[in-house]
N, C-alpha and C. Protein backbone atom coordinates (compact mmCIF):
# COMPACT_ATOMS: atom_id res chain seq x y z
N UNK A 1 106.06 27.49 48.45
CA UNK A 1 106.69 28.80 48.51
C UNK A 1 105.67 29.92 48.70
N UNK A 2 104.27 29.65 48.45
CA UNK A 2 103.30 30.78 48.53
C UNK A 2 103.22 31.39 49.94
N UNK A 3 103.64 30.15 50.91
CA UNK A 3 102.80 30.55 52.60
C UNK A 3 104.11 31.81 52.63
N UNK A 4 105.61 31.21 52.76
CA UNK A 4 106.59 32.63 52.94
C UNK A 4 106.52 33.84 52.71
N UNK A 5 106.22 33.72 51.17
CA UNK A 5 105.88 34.90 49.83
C UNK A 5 104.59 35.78 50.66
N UNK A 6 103.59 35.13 50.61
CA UNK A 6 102.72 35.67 51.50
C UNK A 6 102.80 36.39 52.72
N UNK A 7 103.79 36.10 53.21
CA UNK A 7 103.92 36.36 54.45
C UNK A 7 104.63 37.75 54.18
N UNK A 8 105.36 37.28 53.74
CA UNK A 8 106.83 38.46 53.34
C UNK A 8 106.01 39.90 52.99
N UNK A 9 104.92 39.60 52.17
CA UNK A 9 104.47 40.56 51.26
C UNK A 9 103.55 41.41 52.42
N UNK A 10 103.26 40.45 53.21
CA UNK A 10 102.08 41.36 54.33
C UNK A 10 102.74 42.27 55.72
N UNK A 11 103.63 41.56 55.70
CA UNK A 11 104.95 42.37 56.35
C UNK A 11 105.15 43.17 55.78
N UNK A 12 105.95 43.46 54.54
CA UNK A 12 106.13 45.00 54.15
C UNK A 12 105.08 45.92 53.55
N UNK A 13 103.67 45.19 53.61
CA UNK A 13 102.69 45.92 53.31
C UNK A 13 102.48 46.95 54.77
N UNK A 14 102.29 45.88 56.00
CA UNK A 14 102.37 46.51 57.25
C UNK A 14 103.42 47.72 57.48
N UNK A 15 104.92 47.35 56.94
CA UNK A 15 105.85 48.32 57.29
C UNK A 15 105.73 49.62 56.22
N UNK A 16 104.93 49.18 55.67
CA UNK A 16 104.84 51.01 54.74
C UNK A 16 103.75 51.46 55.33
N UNK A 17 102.62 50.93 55.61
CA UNK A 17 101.84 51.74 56.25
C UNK A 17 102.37 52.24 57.25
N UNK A 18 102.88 51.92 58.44
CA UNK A 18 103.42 52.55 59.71
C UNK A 18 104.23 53.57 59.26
N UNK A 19 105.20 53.23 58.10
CA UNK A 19 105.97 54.49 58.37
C UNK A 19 105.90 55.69 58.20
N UNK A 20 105.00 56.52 57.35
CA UNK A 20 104.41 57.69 57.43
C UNK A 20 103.58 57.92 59.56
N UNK A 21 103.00 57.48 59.54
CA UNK A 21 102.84 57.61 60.86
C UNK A 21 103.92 57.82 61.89
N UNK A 22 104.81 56.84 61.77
CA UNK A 22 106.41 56.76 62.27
C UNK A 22 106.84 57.88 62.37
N UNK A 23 106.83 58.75 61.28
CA UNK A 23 107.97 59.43 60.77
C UNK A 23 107.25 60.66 61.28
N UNK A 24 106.14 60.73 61.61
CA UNK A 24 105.36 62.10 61.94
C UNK A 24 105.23 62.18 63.41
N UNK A 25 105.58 60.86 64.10
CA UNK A 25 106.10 61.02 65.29
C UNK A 25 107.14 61.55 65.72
N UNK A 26 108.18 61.12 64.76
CA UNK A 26 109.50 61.25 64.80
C UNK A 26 109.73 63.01 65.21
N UNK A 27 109.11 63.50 64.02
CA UNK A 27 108.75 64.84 63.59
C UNK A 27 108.50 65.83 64.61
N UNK A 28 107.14 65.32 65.38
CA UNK A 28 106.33 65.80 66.52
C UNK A 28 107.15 65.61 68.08
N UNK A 29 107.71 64.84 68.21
CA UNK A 29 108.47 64.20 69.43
C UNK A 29 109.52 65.34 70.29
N UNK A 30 109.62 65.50 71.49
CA UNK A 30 110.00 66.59 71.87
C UNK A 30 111.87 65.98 71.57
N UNK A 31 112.53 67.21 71.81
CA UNK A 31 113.71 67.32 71.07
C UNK A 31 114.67 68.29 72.59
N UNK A 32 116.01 67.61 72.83
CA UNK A 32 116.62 67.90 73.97
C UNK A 32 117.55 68.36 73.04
N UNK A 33 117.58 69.03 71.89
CA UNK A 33 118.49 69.66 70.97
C UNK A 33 118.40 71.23 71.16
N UNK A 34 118.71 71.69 72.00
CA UNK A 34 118.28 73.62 71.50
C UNK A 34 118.45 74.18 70.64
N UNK A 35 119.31 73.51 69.67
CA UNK A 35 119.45 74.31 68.07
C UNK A 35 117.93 73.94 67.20
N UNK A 36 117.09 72.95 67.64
CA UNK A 36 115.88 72.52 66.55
C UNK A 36 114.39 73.63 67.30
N UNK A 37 114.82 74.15 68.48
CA UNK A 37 114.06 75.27 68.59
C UNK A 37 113.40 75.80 67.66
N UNK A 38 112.01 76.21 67.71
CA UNK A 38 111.56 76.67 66.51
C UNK A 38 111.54 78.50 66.88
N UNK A 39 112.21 79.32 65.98
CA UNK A 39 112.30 80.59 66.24
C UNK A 39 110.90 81.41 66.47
N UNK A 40 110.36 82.25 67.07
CA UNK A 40 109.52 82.87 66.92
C UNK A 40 108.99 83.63 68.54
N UNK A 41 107.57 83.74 68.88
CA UNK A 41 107.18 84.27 69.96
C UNK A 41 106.28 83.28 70.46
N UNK A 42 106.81 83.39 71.91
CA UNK A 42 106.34 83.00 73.09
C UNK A 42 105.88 83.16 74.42
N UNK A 43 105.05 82.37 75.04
CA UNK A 43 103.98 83.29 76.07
C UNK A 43 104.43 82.18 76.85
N UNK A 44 104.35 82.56 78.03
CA UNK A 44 104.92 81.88 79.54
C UNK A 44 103.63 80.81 80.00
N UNK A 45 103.09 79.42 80.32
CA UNK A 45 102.12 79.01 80.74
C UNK A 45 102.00 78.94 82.31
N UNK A 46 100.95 80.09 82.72
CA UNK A 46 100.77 80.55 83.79
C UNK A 46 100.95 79.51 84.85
N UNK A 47 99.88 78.40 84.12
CA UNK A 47 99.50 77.00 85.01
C UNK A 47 101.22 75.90 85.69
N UNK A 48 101.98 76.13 84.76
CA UNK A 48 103.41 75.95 84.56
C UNK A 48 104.36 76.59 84.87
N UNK A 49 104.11 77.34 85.58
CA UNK A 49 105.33 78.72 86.16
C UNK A 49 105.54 79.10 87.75
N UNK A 50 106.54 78.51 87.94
CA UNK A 50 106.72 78.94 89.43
C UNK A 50 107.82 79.45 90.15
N UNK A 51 107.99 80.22 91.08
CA UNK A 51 109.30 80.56 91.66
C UNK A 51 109.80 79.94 93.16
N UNK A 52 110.61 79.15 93.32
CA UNK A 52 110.66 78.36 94.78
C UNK A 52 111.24 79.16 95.52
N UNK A 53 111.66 80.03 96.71
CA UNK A 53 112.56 80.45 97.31
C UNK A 53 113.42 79.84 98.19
N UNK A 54 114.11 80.44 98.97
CA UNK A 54 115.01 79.70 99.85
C UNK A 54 115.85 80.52 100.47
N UNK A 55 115.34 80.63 102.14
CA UNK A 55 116.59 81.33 102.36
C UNK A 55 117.08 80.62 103.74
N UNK A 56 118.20 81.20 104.70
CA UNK A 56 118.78 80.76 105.92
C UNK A 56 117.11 81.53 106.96
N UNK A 57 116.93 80.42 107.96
CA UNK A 57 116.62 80.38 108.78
C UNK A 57 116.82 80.61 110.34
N UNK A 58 117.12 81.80 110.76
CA UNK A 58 118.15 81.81 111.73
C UNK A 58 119.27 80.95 112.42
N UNK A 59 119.81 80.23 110.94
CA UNK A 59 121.28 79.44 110.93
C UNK A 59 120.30 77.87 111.19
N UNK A 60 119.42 77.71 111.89
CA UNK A 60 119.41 76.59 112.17
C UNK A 60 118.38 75.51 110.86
N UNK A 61 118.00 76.15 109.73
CA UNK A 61 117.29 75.52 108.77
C UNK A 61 117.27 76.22 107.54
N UNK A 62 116.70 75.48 106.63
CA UNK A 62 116.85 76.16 105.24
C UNK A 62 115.12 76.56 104.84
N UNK A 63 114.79 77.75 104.99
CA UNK A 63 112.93 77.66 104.63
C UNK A 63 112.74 77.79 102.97
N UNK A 64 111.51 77.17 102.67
CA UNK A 64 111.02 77.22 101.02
C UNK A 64 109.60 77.99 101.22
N UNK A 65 109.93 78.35 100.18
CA UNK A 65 108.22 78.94 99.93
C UNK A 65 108.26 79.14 98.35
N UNK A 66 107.09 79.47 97.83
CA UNK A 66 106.89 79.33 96.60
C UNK A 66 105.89 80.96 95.75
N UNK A 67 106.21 81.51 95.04
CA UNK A 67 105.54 82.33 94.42
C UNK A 67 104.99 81.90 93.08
N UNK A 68 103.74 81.93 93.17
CA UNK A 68 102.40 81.15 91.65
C UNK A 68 102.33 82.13 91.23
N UNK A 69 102.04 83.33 90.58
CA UNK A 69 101.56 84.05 89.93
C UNK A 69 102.87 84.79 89.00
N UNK A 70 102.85 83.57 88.04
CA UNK A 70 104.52 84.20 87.14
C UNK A 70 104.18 84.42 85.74
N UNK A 71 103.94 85.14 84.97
CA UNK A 71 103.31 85.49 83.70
C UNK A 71 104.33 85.99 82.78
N UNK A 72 104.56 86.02 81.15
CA UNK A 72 105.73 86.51 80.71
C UNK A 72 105.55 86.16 79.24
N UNK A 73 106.70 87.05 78.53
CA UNK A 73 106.50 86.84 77.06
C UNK A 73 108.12 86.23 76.75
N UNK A 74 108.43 86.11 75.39
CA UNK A 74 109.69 85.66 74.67
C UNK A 74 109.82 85.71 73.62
N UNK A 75 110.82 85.77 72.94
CA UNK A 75 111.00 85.35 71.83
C UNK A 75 112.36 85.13 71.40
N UNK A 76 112.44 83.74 70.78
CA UNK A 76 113.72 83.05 70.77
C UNK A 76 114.15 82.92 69.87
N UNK A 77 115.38 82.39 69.63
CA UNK A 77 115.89 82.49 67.82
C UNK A 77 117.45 81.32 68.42
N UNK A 78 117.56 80.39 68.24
CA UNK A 78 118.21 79.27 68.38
C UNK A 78 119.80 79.32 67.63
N UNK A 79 119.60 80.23 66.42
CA UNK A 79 120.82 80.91 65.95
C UNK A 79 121.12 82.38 66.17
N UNK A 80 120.89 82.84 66.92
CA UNK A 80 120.97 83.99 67.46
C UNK A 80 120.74 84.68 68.80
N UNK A 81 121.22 83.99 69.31
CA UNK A 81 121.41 84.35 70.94
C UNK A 81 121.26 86.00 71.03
N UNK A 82 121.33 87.06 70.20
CA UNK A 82 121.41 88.66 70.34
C UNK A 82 119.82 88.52 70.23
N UNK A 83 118.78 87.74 69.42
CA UNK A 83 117.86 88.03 69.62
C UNK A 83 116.74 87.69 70.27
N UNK A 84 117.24 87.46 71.20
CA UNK A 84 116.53 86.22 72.33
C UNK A 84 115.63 87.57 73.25
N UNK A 85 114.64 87.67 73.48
CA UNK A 85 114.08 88.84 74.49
C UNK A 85 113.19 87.80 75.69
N UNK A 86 112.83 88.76 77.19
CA UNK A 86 112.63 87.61 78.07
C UNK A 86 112.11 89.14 78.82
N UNK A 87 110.28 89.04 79.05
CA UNK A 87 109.73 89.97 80.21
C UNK A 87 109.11 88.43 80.77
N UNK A 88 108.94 89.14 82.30
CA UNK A 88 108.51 88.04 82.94
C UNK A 88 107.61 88.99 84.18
N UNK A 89 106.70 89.11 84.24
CA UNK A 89 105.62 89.73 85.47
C UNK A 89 105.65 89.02 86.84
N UNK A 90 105.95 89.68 87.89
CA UNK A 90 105.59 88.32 88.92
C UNK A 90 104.63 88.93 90.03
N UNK A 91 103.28 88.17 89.95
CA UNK A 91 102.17 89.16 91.19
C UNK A 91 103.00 88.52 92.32
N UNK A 92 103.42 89.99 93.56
CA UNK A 92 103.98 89.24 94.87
C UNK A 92 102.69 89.40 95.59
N UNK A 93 101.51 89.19 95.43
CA UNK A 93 100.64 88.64 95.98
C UNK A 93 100.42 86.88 96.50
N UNK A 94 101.15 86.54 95.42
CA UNK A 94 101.27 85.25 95.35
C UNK A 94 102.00 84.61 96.48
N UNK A 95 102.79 85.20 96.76
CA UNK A 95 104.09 84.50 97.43
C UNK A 95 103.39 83.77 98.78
N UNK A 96 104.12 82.90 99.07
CA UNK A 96 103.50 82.24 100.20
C UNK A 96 104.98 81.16 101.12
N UNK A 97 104.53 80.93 102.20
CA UNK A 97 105.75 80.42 103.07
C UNK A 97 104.86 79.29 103.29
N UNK A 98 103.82 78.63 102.89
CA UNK A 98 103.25 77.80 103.08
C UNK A 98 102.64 77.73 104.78
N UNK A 99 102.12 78.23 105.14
CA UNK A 99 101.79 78.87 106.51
C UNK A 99 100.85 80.17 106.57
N UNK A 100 99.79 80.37 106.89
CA UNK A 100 98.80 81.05 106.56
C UNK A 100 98.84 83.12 107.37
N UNK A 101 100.07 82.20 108.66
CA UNK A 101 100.29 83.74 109.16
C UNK A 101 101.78 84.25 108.72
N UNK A 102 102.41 83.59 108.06
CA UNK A 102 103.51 83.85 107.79
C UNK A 102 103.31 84.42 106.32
N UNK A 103 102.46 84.05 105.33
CA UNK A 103 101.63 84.44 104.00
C UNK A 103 101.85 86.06 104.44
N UNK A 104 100.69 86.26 105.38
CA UNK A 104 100.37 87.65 105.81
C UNK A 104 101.36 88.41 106.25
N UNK A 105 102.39 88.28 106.65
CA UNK A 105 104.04 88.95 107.02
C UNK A 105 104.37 89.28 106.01
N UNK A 106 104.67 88.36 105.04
CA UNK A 106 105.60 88.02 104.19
C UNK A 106 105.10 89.25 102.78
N UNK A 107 103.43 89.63 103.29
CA UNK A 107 102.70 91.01 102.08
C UNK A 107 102.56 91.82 102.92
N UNK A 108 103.01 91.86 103.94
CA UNK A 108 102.93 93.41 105.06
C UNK A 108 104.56 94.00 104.22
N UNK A 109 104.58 95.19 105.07
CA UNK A 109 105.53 96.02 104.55
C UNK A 109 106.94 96.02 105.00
N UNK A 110 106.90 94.89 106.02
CA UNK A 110 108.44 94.45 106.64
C UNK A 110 109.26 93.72 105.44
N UNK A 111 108.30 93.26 104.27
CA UNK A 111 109.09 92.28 103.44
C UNK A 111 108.36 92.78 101.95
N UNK A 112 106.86 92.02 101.36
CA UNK A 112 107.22 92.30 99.93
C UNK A 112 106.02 93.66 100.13
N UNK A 113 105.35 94.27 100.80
CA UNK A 113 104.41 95.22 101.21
C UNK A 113 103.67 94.79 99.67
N UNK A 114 103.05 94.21 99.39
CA UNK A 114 102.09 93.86 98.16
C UNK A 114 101.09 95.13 97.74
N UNK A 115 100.26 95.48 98.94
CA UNK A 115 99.25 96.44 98.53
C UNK A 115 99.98 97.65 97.87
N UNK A 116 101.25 97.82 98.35
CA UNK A 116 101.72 98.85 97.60
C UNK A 116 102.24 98.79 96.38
N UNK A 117 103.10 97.31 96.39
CA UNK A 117 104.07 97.07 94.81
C UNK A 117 103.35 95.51 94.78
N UNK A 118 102.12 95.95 94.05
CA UNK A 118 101.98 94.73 93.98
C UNK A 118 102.57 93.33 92.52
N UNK A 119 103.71 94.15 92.10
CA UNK A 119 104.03 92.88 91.22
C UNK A 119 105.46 93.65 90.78
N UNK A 120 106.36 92.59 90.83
CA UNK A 120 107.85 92.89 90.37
C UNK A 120 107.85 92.15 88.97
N UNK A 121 109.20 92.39 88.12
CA UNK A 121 109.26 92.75 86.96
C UNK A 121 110.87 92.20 86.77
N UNK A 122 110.69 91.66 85.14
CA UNK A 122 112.25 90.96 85.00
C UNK A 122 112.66 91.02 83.96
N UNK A 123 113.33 91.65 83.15
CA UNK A 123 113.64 92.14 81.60
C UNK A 123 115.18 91.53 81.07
N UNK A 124 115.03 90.83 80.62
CA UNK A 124 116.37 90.40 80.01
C UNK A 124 117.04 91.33 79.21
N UNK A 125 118.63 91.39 80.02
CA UNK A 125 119.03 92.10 78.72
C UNK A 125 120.31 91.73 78.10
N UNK A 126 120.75 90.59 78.39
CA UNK A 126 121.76 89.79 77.31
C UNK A 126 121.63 88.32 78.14
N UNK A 127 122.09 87.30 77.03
CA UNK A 127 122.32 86.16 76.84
C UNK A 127 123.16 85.42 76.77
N UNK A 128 123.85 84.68 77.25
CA UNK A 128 125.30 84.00 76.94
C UNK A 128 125.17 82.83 77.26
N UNK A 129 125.77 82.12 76.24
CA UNK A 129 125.03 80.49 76.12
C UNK A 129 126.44 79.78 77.37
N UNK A 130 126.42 79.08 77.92
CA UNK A 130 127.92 78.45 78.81
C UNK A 130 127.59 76.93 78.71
N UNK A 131 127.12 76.18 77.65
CA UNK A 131 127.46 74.97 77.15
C UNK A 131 126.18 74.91 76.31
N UNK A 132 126.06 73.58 75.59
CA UNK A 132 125.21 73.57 74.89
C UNK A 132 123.57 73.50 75.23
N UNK A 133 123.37 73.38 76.52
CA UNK A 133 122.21 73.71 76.93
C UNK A 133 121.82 74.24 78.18
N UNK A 134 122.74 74.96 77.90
CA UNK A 134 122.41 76.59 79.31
C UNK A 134 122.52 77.88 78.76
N UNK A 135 122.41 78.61 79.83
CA UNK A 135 122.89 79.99 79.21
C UNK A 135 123.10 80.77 80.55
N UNK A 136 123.68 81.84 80.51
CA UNK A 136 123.16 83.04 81.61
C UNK A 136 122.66 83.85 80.78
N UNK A 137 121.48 84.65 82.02
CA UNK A 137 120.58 85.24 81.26
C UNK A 137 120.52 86.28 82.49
N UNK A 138 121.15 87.51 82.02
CA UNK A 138 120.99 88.95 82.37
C UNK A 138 120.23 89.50 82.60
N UNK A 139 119.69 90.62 83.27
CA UNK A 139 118.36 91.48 83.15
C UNK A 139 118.17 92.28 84.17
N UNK A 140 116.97 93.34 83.97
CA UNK A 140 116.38 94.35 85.46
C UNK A 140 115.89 93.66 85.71
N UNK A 141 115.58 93.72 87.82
CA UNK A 141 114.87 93.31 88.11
C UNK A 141 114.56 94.78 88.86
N UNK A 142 112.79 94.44 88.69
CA UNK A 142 112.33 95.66 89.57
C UNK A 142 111.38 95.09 91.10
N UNK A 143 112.06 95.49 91.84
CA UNK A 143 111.62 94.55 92.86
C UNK A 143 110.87 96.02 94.33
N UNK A 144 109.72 95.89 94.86
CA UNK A 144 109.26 96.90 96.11
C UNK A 144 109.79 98.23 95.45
N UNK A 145 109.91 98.83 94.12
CA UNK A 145 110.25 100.09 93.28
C UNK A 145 111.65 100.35 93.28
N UNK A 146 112.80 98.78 93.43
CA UNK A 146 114.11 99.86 93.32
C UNK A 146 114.28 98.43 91.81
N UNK A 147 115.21 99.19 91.10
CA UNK A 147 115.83 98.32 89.90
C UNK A 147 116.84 97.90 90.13
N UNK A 148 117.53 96.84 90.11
CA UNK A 148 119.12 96.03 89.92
C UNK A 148 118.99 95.11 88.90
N UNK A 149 120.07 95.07 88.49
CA UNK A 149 120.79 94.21 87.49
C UNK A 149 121.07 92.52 88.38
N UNK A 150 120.59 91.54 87.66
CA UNK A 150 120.72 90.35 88.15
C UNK A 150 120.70 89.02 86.50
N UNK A 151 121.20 88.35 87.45
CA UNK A 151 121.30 87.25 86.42
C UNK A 151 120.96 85.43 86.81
N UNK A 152 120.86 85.01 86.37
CA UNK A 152 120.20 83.77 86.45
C UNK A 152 120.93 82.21 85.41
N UNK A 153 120.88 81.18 86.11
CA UNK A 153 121.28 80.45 84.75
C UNK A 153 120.31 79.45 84.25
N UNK A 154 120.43 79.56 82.89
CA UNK A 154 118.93 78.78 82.66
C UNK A 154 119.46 77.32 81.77
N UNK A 155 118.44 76.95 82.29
CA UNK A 155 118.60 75.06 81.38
C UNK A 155 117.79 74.54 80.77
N UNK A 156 118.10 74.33 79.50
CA UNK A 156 117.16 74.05 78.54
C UNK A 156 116.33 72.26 78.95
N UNK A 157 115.19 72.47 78.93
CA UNK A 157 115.03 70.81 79.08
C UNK A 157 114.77 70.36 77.84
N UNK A 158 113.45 70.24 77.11
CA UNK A 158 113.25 70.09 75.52
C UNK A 158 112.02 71.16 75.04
N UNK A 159 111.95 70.50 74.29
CA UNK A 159 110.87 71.22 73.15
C UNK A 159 110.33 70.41 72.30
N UNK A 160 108.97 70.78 72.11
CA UNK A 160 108.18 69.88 70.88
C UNK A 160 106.87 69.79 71.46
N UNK A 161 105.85 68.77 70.45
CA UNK A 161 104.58 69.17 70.82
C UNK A 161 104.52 68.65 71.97
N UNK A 162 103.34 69.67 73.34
CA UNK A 162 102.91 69.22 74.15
C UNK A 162 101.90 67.82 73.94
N UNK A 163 102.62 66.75 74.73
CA UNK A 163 101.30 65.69 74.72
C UNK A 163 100.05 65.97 75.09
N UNK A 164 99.49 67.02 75.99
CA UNK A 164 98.55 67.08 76.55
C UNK A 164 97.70 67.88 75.92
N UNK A 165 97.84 69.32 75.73
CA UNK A 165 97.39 70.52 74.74
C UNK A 165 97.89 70.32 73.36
N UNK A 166 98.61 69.49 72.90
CA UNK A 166 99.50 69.68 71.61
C UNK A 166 99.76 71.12 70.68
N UNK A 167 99.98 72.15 72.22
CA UNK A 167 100.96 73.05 71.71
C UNK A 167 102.42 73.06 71.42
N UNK A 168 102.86 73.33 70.22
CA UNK A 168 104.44 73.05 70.68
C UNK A 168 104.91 74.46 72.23
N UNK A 169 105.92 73.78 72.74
CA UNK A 169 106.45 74.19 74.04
C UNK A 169 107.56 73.95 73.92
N UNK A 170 108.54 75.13 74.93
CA UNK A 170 109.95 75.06 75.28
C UNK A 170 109.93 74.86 76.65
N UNK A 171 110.60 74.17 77.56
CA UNK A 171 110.92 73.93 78.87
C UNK A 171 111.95 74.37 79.28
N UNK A 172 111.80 74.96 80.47
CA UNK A 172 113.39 75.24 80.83
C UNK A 172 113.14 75.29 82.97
N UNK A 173 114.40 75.29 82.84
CA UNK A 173 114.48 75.81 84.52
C UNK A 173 115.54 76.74 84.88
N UNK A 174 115.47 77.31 86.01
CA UNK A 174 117.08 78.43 86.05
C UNK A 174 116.97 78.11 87.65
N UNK A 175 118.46 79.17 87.83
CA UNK A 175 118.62 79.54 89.39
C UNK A 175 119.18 80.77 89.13
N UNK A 176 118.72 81.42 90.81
CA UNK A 176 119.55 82.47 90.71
C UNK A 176 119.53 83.30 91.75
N UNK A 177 120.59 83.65 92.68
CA UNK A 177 120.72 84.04 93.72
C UNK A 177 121.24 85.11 93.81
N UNK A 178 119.80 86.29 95.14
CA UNK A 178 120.41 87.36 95.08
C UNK A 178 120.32 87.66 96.51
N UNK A 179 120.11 88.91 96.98
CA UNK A 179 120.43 90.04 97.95
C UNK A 179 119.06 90.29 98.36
N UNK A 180 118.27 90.39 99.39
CA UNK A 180 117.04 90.49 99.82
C UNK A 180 117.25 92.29 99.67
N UNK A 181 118.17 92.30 100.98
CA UNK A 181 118.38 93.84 101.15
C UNK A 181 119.15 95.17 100.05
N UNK A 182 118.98 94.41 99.01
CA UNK A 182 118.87 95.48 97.67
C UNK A 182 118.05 96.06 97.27
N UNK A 183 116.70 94.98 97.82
CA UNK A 183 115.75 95.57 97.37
C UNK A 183 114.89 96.17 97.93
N UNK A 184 115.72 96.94 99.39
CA UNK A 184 114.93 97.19 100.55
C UNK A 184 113.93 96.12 101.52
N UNK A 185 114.20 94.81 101.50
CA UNK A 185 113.71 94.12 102.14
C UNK A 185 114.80 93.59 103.09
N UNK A 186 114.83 94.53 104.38
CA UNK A 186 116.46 94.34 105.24
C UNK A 186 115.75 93.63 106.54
N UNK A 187 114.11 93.25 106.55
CA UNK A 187 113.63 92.80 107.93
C UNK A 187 114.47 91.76 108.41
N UNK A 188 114.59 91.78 109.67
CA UNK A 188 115.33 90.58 110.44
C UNK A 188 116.38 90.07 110.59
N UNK A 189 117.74 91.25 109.59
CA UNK A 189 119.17 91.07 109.10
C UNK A 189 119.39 91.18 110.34
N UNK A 190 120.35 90.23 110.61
CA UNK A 190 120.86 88.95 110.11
C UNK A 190 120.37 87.30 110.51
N UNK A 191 119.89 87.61 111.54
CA UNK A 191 118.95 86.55 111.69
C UNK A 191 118.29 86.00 110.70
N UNK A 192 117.57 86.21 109.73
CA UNK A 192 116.96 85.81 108.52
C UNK A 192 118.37 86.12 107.38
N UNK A 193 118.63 85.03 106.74
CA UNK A 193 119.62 85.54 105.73
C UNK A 193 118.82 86.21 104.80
N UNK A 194 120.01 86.75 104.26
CA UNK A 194 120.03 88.16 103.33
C UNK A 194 120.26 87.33 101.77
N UNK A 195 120.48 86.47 101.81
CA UNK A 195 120.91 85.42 100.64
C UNK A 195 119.59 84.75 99.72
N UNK A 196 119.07 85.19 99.03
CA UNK A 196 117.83 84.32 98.64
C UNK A 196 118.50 83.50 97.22
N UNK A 197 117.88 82.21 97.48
CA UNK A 197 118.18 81.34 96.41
C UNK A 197 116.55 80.91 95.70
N UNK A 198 116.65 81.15 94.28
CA UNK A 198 115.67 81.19 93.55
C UNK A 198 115.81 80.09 92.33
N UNK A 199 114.75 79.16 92.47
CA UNK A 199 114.69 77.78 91.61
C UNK A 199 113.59 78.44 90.48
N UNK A 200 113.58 78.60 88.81
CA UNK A 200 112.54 79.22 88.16
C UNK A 200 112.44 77.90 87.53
N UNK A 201 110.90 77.58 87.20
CA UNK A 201 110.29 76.59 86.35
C UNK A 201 109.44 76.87 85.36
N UNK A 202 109.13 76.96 84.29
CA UNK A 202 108.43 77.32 82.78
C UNK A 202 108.56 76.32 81.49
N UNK A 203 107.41 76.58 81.17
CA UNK A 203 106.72 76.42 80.06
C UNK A 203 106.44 77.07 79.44
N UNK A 204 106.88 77.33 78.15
CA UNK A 204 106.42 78.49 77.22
C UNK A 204 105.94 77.50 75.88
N UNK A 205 104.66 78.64 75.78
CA UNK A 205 104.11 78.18 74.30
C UNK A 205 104.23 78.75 73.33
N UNK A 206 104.31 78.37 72.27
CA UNK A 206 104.47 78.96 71.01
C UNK A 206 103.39 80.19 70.63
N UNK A 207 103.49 81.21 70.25
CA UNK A 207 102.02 82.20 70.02
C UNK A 207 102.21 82.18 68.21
N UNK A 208 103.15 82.14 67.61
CA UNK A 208 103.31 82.07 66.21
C UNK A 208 104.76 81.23 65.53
């Protein structure tokens, strides 16, 4: 009876050690729950932030391009959707059509004129959750110096510590489609649609 006994005993010697370890995984492990959000303030990870565009192509294609330079603060509260706040900076220096002369159009003054406005601006100003892990999310946008009201819908992916930095992080993505020529960018109507469709991607880290 000793070899079993023995056995038995080194087994649950093994299973208590693991489980503190276990359980701090458990702990640490990212979480597709948006209520286990941890409340507080958050900073946008630059390296992690992008804006895709998309618009009609004189009917015959759909073009993408991408804007890198997306910077921003937050602060979230998981039971309280009223206190959720959302600035977001965007250098339109950045923007690019992936094409090196079309780059240069695209910061002349037919479209985002950069040297002049060189960075638009995005202020949340209400929240409304539309299932358990979305929301619409309201706000100014200040775009070439005029302001409109726009909205976006955002999707929670998870949260928890980053594997890589082991910051904790929130993930999310949105869409959100607006009007070129609101914002005084009317070059090429109608030939170029007037319709822009906007894919947002982020990472936010915890600051406290």
């Amino acid at each position: 009876m000793r070899g079993p006994l023995l056995l038995l005993a080194l087994a649950l010697a093994q299973t208590l050690a693991l489980s503190p370890a276990r359980a701090a995984d458990t702990a640490t492990a990212p979480s597709a729950d948006p209520t286990q959000v941890r409340p507080g303030t958050y900073r946008l990870d630059p390296d992690h932030a992008k804006i895709t565009w998309s618009l009609s192509h004189l009917g015959f294609s759909t073009y993408y391009g991408q804007i890198t330079d997306v910077t921003g603060d937050a602060t979230l509260d998981p039971k309280d959707a009223t206190k959720i706040r959302l600035k977001v900076t965007i250098g339109t220096d950045s923007i690019t059509g992936v094409n090196p002369k079309l780059d240069a159009h695209l910061k002349a003054p037919d479209f985002f004129d950069t040297a002049k406005f060189p960075s638009a601006t995005f202020a949340a100003t209400a929240v409304e959750a539309t299932s358990p892990t979305t929301a619409r999310v309201t706000g100014d946008l200040t775009l070439r110096g005029v302001t409109k009201p726009v909205a976006f819908d955002a999707t929670f992916n998870q949260a928890g510590i980053h594997p890589v930095d082991k910051a904790y992080t929130v993930g999310f993505d949105g869409r959100a489609v607006l009007k070129r020529s609101d914002f005084g960018i009317d070059a090429y109507l109608p030939m170029l649609g007037d319709e822009v469709v906007l894919r947002l991607e982020g990472e936010f880290k915890a600051v406290n």
